[in-house]
C-alpha atoms as a PDB file:
ATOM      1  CA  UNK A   1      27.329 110.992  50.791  1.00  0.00           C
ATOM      2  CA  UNK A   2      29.808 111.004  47.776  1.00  0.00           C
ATOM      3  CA  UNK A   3      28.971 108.418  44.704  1.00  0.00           C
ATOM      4  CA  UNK A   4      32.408 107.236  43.832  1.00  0.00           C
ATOM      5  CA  UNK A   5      32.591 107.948  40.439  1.00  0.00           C
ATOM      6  CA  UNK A   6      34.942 106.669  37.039  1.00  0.00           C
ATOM      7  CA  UNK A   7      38.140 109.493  36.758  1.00  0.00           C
ATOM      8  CA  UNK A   8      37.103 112.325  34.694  1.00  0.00           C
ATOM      9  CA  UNK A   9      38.396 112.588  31.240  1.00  0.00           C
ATOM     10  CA  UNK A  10      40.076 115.927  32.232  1.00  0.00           C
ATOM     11  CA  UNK A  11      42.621 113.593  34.520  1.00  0.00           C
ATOM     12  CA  UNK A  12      45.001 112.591  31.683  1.00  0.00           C
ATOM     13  CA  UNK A  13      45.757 115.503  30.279  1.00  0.00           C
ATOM     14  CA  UNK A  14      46.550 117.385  33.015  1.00  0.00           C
ATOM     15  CA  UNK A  15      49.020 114.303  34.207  1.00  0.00           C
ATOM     16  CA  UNK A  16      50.384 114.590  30.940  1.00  0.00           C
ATOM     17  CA  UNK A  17      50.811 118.116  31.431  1.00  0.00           C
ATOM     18  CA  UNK A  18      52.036 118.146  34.754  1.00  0.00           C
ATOM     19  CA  UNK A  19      54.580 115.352  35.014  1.00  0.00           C
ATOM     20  CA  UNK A  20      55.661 117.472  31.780  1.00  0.00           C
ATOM     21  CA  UNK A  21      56.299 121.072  33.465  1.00  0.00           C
ATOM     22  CA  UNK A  22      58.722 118.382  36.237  1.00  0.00           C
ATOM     23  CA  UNK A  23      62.636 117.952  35.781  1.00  0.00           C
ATOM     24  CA  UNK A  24      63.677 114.845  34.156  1.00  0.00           C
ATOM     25  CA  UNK A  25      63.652 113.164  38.187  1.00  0.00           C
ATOM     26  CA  UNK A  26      64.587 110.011  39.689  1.00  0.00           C
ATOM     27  CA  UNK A  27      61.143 107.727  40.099  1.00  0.00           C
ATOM     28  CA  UNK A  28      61.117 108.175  44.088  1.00  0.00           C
ATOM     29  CA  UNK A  29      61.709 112.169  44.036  1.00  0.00           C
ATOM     30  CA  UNK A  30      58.676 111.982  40.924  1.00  0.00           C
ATOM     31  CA  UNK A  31      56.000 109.849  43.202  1.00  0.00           C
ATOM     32  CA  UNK A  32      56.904 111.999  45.969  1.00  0.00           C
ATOM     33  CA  UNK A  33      55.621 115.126  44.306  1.00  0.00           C
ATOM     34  CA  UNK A  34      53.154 113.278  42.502  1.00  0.00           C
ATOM     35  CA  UNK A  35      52.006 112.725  46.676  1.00  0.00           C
ATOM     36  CA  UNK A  36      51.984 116.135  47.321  1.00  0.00           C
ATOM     37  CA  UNK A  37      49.933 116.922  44.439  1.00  0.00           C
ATOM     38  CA  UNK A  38      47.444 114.256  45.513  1.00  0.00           C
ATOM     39  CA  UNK A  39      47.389 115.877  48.915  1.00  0.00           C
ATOM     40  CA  UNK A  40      46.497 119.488  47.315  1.00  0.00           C
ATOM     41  CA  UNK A  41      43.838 118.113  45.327  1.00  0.00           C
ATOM     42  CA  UNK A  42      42.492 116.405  48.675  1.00  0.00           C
ATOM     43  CA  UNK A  43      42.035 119.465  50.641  1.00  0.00           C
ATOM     44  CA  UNK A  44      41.238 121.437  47.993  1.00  0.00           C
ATOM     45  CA  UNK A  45      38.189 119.326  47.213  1.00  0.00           C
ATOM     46  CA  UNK A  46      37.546 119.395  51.018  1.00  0.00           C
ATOM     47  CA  UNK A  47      36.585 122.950  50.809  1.00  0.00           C
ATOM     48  CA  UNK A  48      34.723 123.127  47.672  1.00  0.00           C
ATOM     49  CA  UNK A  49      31.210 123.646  47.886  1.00  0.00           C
ATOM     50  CA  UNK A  50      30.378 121.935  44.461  1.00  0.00           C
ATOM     51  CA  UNK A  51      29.950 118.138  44.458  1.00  0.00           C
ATOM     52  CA  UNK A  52      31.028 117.862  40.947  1.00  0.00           C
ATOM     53  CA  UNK A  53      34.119 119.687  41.592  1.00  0.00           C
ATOM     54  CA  UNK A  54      35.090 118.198  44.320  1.00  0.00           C
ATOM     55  CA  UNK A  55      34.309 114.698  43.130  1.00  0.00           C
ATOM     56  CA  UNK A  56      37.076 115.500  40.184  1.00  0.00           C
ATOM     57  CA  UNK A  57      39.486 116.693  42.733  1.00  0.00           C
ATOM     58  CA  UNK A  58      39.288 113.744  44.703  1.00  0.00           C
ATOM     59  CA  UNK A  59      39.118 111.658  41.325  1.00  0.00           C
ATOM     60  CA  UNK A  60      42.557 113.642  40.046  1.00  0.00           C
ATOM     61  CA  UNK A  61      44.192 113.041  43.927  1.00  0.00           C
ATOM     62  CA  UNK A  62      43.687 109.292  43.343  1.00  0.00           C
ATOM     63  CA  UNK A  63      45.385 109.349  40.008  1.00  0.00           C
ATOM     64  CA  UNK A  64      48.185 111.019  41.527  1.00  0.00           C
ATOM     65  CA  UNK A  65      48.437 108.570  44.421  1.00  0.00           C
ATOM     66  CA  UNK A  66      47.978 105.559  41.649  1.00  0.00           C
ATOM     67  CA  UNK A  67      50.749 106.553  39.703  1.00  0.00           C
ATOM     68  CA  UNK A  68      52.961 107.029  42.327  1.00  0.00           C
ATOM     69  CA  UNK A  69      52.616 103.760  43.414  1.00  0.00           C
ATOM     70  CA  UNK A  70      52.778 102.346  40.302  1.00  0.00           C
ATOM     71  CA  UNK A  71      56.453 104.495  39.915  1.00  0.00           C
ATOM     72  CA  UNK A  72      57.657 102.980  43.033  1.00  0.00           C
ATOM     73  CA  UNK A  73      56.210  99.413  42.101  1.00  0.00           C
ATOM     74  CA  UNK A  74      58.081  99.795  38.770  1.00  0.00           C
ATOM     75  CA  UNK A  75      61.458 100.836  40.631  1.00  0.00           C
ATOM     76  CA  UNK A  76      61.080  97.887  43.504  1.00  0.00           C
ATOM     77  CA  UNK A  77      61.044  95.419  40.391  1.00  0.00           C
ATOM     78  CA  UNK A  78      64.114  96.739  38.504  1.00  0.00           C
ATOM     79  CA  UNK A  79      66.130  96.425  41.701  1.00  0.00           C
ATOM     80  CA  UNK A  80      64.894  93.340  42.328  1.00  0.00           C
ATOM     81  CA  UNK A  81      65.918  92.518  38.948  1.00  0.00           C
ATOM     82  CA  UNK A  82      69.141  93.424  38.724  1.00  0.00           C
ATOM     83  CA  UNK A  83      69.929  92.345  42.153  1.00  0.00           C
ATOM     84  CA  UNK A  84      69.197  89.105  40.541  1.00  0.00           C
ATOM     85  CA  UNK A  85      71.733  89.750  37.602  1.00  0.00           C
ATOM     86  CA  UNK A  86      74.292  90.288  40.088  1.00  0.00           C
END
């Protein structure tokens, strides 16, 4: 049984980093590779042997999911916003 743990410190630099190495990109094309990532980091911490490791994987997947929510959250308001300007 997994404990679910806090997100590693190692998870915000390597957002930083990644959204980084990405094309300036529209917030839907961004959360959808920030899914994909998530997705990599979920299998990949399906076949790792180490608990610790594949805690962090999981821990990093979830950041990746959270933040792409909280893109398309962010993108739903500002249309709702200016439809509202109109």
């Amino acid at each position: 049984m997994r404990y679910e743990a806090s997100a590693p410190a190692s998870i915000l630099p390597l957002l930083r980093r990644w959204r980084s190495s990405l094309p300036h990109a529209e917030p839907p094309c961004l959360a959808q590779s920030l899914r994909i990532e998530a997705q990599r980091c979920f299998r990949l911490a399906r076949g790792i042997a180490s608990v610790e490791l594949a805690d962090e994987l999981e821990a990093i997947g979830r950041a990746f999911e959270s933040e792409a929510v909280e893109l398309e959250t962010r993108r739903v308001l500002s249309v709702e916003a200016a439809g509202r300007a109109a």
